[in-house]
N, C-alpha and C. Protein backbone atom coordinates (compact mmCIF):
# COMPACT_ATOMS: atom_id res chain seq x y z
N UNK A 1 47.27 -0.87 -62.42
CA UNK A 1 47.00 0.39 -61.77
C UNK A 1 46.64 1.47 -62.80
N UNK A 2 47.10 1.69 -63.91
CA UNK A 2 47.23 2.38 -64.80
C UNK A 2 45.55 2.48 -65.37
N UNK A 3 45.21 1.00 -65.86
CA UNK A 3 44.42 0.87 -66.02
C UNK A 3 42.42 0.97 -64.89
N UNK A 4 43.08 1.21 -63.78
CA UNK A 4 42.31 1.47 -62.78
C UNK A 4 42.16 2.50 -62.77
N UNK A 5 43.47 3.60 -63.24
CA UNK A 5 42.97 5.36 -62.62
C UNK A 5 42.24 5.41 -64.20
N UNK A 6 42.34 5.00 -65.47
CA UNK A 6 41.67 5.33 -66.64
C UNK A 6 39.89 4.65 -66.19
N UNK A 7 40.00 3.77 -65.57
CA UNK A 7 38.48 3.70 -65.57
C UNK A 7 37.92 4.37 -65.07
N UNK A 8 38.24 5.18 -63.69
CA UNK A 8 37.69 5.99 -63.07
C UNK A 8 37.61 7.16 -63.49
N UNK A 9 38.20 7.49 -64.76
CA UNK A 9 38.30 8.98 -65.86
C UNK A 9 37.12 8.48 -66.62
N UNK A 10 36.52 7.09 -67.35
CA UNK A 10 35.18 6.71 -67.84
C UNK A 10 34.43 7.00 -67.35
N UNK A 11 34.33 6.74 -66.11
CA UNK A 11 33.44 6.79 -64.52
C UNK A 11 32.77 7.96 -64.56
N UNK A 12 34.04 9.32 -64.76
CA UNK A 12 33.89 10.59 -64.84
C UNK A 12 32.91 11.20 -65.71
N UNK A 13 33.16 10.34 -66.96
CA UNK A 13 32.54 10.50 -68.75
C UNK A 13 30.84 10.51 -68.59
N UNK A 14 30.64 9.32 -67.31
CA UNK A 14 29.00 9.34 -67.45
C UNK A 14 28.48 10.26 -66.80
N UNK A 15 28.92 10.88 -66.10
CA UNK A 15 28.05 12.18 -65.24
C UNK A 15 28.51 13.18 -66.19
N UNK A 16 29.51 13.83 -67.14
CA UNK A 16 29.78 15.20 -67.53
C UNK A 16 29.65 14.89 -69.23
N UNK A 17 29.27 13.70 -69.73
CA UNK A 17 28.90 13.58 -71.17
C UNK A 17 28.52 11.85 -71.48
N UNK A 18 27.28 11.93 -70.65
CA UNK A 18 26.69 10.25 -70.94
C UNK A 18 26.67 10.18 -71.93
N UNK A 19 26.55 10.95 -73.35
CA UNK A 19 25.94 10.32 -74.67
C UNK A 19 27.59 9.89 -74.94
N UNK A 20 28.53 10.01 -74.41
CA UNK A 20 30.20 9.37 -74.49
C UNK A 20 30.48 8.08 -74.12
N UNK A 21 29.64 8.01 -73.23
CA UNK A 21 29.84 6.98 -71.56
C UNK A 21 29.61 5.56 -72.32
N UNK A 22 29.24 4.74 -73.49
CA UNK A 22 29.25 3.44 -73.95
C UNK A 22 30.34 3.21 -74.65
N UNK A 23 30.32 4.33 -75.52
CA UNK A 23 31.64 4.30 -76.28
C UNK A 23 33.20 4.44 -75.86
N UNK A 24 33.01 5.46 -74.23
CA UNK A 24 34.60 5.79 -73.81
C UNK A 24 34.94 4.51 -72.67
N UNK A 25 33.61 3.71 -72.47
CA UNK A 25 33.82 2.27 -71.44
C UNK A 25 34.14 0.93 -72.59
N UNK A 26 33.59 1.13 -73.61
CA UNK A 26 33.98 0.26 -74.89
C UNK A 26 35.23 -0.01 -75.35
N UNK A 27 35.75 1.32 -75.36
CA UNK A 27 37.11 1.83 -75.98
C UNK A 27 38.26 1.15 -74.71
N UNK A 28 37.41 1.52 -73.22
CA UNK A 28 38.42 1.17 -72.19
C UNK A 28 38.92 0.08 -71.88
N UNK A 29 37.48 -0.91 -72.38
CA UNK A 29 37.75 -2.52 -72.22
C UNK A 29 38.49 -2.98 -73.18
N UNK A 30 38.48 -3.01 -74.17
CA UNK A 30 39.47 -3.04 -75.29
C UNK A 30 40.86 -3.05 -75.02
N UNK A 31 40.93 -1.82 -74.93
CA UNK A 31 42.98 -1.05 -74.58
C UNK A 31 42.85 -2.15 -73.16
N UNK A 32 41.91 -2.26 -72.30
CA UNK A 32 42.56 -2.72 -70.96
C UNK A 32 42.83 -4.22 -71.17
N UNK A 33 41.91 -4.65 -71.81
CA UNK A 33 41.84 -6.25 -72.32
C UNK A 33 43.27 -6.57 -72.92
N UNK A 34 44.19 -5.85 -74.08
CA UNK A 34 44.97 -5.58 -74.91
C UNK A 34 46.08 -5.93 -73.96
N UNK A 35 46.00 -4.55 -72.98
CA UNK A 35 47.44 -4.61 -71.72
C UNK A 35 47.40 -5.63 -70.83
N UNK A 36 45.89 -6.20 -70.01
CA UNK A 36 46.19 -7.28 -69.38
C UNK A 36 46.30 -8.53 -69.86
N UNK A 37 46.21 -8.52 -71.17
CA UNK A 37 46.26 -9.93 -71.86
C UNK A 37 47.85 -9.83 -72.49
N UNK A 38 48.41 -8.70 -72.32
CA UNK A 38 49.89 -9.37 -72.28
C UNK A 38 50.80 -10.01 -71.14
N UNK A 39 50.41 -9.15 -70.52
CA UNK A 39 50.20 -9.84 -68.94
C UNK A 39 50.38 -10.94 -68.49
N UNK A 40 49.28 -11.76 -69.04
CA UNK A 40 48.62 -12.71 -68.78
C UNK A 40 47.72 -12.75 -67.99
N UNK A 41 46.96 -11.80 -67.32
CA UNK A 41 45.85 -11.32 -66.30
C UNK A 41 45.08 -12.28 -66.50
N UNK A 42 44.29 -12.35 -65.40
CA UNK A 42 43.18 -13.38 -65.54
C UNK A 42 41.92 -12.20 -65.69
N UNK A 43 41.92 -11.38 -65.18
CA UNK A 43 41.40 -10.35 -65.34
C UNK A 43 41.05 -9.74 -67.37
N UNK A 44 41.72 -10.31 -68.05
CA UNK A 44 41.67 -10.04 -69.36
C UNK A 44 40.50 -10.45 -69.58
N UNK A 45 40.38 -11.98 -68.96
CA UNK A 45 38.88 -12.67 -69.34
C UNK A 45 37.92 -12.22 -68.90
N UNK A 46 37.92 -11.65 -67.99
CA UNK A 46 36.93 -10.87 -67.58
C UNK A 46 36.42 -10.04 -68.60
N UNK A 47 37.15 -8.83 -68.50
CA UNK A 47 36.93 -8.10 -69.42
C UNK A 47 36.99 -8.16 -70.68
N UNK A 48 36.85 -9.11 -71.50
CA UNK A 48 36.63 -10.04 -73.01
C UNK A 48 35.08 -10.25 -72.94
N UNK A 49 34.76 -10.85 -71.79
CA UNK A 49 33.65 -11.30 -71.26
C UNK A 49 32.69 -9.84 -71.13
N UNK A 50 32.86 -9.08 -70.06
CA UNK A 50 32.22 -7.65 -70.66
C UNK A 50 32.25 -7.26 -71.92
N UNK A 51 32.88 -7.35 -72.60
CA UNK A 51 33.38 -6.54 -73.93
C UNK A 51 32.38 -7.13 -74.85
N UNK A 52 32.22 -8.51 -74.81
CA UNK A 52 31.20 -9.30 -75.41
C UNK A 52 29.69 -8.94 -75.27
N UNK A 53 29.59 -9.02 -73.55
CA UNK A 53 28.28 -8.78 -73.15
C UNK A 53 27.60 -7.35 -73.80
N UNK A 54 28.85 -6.26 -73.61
CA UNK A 54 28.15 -4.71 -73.92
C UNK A 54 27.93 -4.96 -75.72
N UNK A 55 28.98 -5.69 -76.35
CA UNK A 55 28.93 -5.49 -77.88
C UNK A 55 27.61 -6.56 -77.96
N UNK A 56 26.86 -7.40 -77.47
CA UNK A 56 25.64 -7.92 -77.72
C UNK A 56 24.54 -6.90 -77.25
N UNK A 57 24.71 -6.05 -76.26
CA UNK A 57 23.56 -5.13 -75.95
C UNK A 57 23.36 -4.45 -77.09
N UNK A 58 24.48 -3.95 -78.09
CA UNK A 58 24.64 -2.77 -78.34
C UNK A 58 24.19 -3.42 -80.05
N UNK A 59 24.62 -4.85 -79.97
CA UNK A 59 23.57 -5.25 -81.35
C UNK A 59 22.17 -5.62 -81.10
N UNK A 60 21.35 -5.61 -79.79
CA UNK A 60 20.03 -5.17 -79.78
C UNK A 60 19.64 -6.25 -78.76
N UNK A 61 20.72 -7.08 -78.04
CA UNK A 61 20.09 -8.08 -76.98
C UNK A 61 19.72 -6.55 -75.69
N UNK A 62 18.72 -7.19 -74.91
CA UNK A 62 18.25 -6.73 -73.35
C UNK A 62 18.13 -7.63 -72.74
N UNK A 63 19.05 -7.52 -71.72
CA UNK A 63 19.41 -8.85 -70.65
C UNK A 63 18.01 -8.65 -69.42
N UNK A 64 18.25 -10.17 -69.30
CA UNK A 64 16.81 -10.17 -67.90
C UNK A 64 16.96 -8.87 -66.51
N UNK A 65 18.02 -8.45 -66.49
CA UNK A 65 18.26 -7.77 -65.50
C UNK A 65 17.84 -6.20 -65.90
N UNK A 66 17.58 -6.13 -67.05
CA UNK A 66 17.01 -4.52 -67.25
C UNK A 66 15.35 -4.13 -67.50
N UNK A 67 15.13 -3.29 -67.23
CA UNK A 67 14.49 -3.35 -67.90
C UNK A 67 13.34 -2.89 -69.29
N UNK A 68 12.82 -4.05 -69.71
CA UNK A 68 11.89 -3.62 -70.95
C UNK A 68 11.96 -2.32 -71.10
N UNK A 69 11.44 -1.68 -72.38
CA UNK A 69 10.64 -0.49 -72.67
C UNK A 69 11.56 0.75 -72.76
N UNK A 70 12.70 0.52 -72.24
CA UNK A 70 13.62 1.86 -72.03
C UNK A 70 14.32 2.09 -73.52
N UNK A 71 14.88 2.79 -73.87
CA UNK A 71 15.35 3.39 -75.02
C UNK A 71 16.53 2.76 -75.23
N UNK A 72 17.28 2.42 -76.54
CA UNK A 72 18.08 1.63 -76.91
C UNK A 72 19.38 2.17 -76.18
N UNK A 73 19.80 3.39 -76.34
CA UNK A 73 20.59 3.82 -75.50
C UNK A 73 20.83 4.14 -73.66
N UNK A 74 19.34 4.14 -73.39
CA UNK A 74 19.65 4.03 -71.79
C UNK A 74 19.65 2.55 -71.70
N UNK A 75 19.24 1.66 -72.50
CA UNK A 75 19.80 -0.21 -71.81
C UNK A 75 21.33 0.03 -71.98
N UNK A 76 22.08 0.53 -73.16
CA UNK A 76 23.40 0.33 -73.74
C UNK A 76 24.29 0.69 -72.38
N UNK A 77 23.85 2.32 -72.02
CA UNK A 77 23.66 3.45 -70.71
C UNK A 77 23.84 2.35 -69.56
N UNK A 78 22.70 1.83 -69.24
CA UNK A 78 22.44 0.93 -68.09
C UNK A 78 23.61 -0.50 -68.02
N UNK A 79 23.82 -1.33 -69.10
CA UNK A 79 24.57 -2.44 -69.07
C UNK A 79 26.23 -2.07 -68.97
N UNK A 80 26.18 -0.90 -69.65
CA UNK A 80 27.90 -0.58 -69.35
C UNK A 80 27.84 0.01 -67.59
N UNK A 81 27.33 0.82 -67.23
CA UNK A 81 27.22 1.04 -66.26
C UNK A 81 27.37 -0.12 -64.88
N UNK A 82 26.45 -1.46 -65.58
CA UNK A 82 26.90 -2.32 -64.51
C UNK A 82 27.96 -3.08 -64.51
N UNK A 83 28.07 -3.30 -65.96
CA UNK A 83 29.52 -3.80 -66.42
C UNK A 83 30.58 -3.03 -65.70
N UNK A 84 30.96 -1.94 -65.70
CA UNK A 84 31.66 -0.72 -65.00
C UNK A 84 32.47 -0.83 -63.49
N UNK A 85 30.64 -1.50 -62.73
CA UNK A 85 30.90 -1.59 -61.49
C UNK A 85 31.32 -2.83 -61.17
N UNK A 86 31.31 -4.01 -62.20
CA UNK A 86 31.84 -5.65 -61.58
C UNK A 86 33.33 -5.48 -62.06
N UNK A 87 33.46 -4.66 -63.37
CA UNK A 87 34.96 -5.22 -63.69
C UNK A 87 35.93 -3.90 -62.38
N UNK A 88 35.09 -2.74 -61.98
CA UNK A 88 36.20 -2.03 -61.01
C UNK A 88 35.92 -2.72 -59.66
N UNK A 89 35.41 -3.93 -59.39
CA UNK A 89 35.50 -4.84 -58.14
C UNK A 89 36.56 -5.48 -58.16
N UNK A 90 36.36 -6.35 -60.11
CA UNK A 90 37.13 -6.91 -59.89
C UNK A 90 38.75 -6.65 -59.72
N UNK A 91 39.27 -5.57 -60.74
CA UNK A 91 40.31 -4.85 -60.66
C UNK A 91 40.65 -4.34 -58.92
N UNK A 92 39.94 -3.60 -58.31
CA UNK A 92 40.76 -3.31 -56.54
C UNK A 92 40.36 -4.46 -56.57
N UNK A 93 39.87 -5.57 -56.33
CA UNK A 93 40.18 -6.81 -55.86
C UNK A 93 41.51 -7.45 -55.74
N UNK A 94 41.79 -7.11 -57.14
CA UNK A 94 42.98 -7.70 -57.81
C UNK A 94 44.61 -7.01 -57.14
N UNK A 95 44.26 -5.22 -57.22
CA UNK A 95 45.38 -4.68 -56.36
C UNK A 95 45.49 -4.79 -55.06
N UNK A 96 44.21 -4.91 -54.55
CA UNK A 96 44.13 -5.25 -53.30
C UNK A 96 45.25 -6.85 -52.85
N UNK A 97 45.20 -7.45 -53.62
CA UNK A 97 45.61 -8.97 -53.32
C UNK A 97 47.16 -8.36 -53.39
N UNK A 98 47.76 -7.68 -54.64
CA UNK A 98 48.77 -7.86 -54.83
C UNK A 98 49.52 -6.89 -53.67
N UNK A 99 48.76 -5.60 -53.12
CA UNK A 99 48.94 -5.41 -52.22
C UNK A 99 49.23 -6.09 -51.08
N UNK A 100 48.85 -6.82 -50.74
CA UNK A 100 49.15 -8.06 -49.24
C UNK A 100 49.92 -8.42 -49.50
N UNK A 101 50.37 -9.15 -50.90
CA UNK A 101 51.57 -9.98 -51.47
C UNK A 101 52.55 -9.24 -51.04
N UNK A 102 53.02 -7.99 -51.50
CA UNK A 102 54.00 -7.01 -51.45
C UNK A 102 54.28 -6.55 -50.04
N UNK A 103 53.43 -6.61 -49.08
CA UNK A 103 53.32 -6.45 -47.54
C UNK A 103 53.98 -7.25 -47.10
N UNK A 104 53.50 -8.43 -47.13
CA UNK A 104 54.35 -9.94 -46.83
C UNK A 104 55.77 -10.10 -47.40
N UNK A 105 55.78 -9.73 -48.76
CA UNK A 105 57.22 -9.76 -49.27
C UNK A 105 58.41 -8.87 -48.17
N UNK A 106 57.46 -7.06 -48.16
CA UNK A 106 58.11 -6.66 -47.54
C UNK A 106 58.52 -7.00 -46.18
N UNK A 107 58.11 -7.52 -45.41
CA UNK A 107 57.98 -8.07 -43.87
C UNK A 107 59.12 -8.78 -44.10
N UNK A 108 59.04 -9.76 -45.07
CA UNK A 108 60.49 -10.59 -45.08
C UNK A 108 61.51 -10.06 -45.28
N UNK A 109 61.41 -9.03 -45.78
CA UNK A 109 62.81 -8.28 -46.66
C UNK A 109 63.35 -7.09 -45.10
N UNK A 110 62.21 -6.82 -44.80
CA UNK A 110 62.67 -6.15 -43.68
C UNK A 110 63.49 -7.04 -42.49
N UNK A 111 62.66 -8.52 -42.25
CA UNK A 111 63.51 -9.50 -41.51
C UNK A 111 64.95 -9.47 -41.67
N UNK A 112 65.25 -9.86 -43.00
CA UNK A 112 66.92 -9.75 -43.71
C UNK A 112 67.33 -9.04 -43.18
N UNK A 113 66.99 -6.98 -43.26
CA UNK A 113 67.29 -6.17 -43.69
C UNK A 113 67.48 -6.15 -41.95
N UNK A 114 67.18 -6.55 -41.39
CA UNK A 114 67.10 -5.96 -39.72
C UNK A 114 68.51 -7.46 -39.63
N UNK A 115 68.51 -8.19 -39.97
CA UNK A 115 69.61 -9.36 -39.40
C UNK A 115 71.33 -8.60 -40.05
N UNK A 116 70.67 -8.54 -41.54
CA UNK A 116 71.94 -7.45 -42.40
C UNK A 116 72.27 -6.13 -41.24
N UNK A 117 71.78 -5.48 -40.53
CA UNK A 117 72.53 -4.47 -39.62
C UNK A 117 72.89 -5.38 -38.39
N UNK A 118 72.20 -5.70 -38.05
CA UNK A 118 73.20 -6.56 -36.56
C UNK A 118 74.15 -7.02 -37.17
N UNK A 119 74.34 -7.98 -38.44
CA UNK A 119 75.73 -8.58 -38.77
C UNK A 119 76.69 -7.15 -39.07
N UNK A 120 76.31 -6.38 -39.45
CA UNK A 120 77.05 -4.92 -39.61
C UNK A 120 76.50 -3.63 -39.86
N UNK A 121 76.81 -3.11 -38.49
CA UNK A 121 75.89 -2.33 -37.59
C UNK A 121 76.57 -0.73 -38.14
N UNK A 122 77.72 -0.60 -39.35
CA UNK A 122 78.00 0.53 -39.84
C UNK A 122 76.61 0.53 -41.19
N UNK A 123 76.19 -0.63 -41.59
CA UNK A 123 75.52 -0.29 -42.59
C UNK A 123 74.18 0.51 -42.12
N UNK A 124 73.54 0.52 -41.23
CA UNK A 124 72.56 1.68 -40.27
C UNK A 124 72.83 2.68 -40.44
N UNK A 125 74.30 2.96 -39.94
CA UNK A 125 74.81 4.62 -40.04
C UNK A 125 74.97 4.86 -41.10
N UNK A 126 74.63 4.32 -42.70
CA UNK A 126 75.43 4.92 -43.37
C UNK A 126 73.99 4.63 -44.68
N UNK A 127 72.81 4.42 -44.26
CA UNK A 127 71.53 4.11 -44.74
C UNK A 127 71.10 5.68 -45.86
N UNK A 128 71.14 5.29 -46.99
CA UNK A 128 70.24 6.48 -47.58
C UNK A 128 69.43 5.80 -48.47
N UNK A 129 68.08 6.72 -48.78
CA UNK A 129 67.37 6.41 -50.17
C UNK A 129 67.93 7.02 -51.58
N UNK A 130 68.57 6.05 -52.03
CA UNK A 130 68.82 6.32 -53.20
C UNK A 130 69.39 4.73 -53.88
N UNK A 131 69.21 4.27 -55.00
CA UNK A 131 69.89 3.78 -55.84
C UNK A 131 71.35 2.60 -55.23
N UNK A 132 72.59 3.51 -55.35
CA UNK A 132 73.79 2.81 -54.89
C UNK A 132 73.41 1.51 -53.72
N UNK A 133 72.74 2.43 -52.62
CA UNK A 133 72.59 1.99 -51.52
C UNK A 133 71.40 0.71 -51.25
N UNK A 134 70.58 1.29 -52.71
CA UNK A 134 69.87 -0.30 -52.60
C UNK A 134 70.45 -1.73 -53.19
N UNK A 135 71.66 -1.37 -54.15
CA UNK A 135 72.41 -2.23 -55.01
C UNK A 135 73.00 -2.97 -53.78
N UNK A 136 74.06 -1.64 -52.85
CA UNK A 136 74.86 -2.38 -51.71
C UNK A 136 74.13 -3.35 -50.76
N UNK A 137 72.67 -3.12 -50.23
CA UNK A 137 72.52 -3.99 -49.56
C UNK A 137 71.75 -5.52 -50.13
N UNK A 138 71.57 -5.40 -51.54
CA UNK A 138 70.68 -6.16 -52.27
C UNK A 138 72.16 -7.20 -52.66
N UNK A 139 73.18 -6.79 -52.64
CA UNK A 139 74.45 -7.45 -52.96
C UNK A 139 74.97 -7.78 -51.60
N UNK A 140 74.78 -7.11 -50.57
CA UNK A 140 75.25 -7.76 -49.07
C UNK A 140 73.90 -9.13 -48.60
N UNK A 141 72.47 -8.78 -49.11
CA UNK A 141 71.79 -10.21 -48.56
C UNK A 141 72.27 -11.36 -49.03
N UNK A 142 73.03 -11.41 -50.58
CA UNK A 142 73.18 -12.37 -51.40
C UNK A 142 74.76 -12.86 -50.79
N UNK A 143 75.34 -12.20 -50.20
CA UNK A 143 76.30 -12.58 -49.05
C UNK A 143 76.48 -12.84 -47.99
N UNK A 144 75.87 -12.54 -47.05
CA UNK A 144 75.75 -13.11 -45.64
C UNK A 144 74.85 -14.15 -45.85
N UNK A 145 75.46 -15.41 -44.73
CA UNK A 145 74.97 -16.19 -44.50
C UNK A 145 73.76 -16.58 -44.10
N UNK A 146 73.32 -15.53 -43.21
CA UNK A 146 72.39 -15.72 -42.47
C UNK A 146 71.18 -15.13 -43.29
N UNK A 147 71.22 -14.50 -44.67
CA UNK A 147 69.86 -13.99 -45.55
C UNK A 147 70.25 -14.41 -47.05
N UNK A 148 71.56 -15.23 -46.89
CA UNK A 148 71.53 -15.77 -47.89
C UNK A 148 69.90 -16.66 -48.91
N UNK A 149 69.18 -17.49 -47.68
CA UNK A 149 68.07 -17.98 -47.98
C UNK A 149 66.88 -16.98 -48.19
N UNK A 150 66.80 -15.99 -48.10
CA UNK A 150 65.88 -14.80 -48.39
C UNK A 150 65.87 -14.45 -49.74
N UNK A 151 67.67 -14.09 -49.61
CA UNK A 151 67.97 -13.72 -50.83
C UNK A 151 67.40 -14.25 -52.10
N UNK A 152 67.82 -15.81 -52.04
CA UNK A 152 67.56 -16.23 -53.11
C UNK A 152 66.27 -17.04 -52.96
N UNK A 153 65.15 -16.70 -52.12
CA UNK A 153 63.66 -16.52 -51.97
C UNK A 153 63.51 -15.78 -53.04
N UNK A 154 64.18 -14.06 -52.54
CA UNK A 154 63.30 -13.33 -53.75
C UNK A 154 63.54 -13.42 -54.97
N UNK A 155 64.64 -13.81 -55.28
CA UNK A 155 65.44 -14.03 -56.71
C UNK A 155 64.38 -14.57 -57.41
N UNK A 156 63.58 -15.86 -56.41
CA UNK A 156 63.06 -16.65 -57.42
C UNK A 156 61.91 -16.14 -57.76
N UNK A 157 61.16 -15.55 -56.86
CA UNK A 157 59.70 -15.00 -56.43
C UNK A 157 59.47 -13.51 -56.95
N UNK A 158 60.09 -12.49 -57.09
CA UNK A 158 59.84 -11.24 -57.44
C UNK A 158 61.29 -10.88 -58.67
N UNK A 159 60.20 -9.75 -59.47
CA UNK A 159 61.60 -9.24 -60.77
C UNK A 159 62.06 -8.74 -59.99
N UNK A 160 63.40 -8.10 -60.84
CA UNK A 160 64.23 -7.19 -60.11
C UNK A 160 63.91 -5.84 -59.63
N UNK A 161 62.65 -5.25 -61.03
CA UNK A 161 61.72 -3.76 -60.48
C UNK A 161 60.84 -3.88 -58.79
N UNK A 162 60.18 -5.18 -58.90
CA UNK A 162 59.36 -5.63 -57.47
C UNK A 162 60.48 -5.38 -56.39
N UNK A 163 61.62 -5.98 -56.50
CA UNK A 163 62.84 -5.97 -55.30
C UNK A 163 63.36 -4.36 -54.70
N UNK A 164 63.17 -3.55 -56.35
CA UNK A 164 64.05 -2.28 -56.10
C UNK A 164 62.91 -1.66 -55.42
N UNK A 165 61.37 -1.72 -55.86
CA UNK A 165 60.46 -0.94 -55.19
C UNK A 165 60.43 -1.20 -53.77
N UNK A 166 60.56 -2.53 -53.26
CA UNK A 166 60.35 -3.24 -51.98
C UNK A 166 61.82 -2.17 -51.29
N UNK A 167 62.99 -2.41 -51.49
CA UNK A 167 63.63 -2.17 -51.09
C UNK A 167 64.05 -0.74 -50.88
N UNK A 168 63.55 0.23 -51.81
CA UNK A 168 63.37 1.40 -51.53
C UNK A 168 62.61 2.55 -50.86
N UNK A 169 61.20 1.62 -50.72
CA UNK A 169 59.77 1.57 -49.78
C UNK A 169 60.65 1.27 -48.42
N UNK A 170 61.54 0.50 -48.04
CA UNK A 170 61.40 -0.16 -46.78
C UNK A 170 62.61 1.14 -46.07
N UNK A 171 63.70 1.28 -46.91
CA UNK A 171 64.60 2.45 -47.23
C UNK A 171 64.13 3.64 -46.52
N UNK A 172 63.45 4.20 -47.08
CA UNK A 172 62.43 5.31 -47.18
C UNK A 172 62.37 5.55 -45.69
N UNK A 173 61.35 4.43 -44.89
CA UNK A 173 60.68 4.42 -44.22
C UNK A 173 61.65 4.15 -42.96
N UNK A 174 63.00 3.18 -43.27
CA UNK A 174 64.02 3.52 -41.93
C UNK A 174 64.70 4.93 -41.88
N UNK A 175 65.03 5.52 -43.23
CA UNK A 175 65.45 6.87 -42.88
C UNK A 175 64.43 7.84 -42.14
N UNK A 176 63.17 7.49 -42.27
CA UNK A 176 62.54 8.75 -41.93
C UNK A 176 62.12 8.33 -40.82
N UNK A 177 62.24 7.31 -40.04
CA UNK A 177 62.31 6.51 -38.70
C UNK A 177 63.41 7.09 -37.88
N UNK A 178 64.87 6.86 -38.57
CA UNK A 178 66.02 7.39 -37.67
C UNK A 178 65.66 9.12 -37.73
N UNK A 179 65.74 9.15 -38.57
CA UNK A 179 65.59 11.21 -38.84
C UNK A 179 64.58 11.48 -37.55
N UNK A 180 63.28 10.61 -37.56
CA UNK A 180 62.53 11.37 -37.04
C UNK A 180 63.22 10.72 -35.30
N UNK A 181 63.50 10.38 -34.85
CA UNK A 181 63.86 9.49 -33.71
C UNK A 181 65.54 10.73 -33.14
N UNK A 182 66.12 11.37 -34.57
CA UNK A 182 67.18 11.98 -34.04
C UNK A 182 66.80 13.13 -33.83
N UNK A 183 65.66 13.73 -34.24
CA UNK A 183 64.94 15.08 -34.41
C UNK A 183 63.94 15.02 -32.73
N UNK A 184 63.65 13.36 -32.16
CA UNK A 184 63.30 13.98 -31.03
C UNK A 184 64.29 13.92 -29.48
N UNK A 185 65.18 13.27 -30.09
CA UNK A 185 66.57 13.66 -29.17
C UNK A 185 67.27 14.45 -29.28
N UNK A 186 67.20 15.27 -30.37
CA UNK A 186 67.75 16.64 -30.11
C UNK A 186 66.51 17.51 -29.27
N UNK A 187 65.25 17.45 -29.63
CA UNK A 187 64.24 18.36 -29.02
C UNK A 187 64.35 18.13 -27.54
N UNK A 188 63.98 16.80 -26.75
CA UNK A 188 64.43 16.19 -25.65
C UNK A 188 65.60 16.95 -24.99
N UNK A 189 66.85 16.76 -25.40
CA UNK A 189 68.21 16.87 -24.58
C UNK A 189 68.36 18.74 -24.31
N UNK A 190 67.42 19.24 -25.53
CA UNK A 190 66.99 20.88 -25.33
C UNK A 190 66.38 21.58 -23.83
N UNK A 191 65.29 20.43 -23.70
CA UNK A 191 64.18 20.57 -22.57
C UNK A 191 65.17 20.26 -21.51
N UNK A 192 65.78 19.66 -21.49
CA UNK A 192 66.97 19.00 -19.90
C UNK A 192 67.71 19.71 -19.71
């Protein structure tokens, strides 16, 4: 992600200082190559693969796709530019996916998280976003029986940061569910 909002600051570079725009997309593939190749991104290769292609433009190849006659710097101009637009496909491609992943994760976690209050229906009333409260119920799935198998789903499948985000996202979204649900039964019982 990090690396997605910096490309779109390159992005920026070619409309408010093109004679920047080879060198600040050069510089980007690099650092981004660097971070997703610790990673292990598959996405690194990608962008190795650009990084290659622009550093051959820029020692004097012109690929079939441009064309002839233009000035050494509008091909350089032109190839980062398209380079630009395949590797930011491929990148939201990439969040995009992990997005769904995390949807799906959450769906399950919410399953648990909805069986965890029927087995004990004080933990509802007593729901906040914060911290403690994600420990308590992240330590109650790994105890009840019945999400015991969830539990140690995610154990195996997501770190512990993926779990706290999931679980604080899902958090979030029942408090401001009940809040908003008690905010229209008080408005309601007003009108009667």
């Amino acid at each position: 992600m990090a690396q997605a909002m910096k490309l779109a600051l390159v992005s920026n570079v070619y409309r408010t200082d093109s004679s920047r725009f080879v060198d600040a997309y050069l510089s980007w593939l690099e650092d981004s190559q660097k971070d997703l190749s610790a990673l292990r991104s598959p996405i690194s290769i990608v962008l190795q693969a650009e990084k290659s292609s622009l550093t051959s433009v820029l020692d004097g190849y012109i690929p079939d796709n441009i064309q002839a006659g233009m000035s050494a710097r509008k091909i350089q101009k032109a190839v980062a530019a398209q380079s630009l637009e395949k590797v930011s496909k491929e990148i939201y491609s990439k969040i995009e996916s992990i997005d769904n992943i995390l949807e799906q994760f959450s769906e399950k976690l919410c399953h648990a998280i909805t069986v965890l209050a029927i087995r004990k229906p004080e933990l509802y009333n007593r729901l906040q976003v914060n911290q403690q409260c994600v420990e308590t119920i992240w330590k109650m799935l790994g105890r009840t029986p019945e999400t015991i198998p969830t539990y140690s789903y995610f154990c195996a499948k997501l770190s512990s940061a993926d779990i706290n985000y999931l679980l604080i996202d899902i958090l979030q979204k029942i408090v401001s569910n009940k809040t908003a649900a008690l905010e229209k039964s008080a408005q309601s019982s007003k009108v009667c």
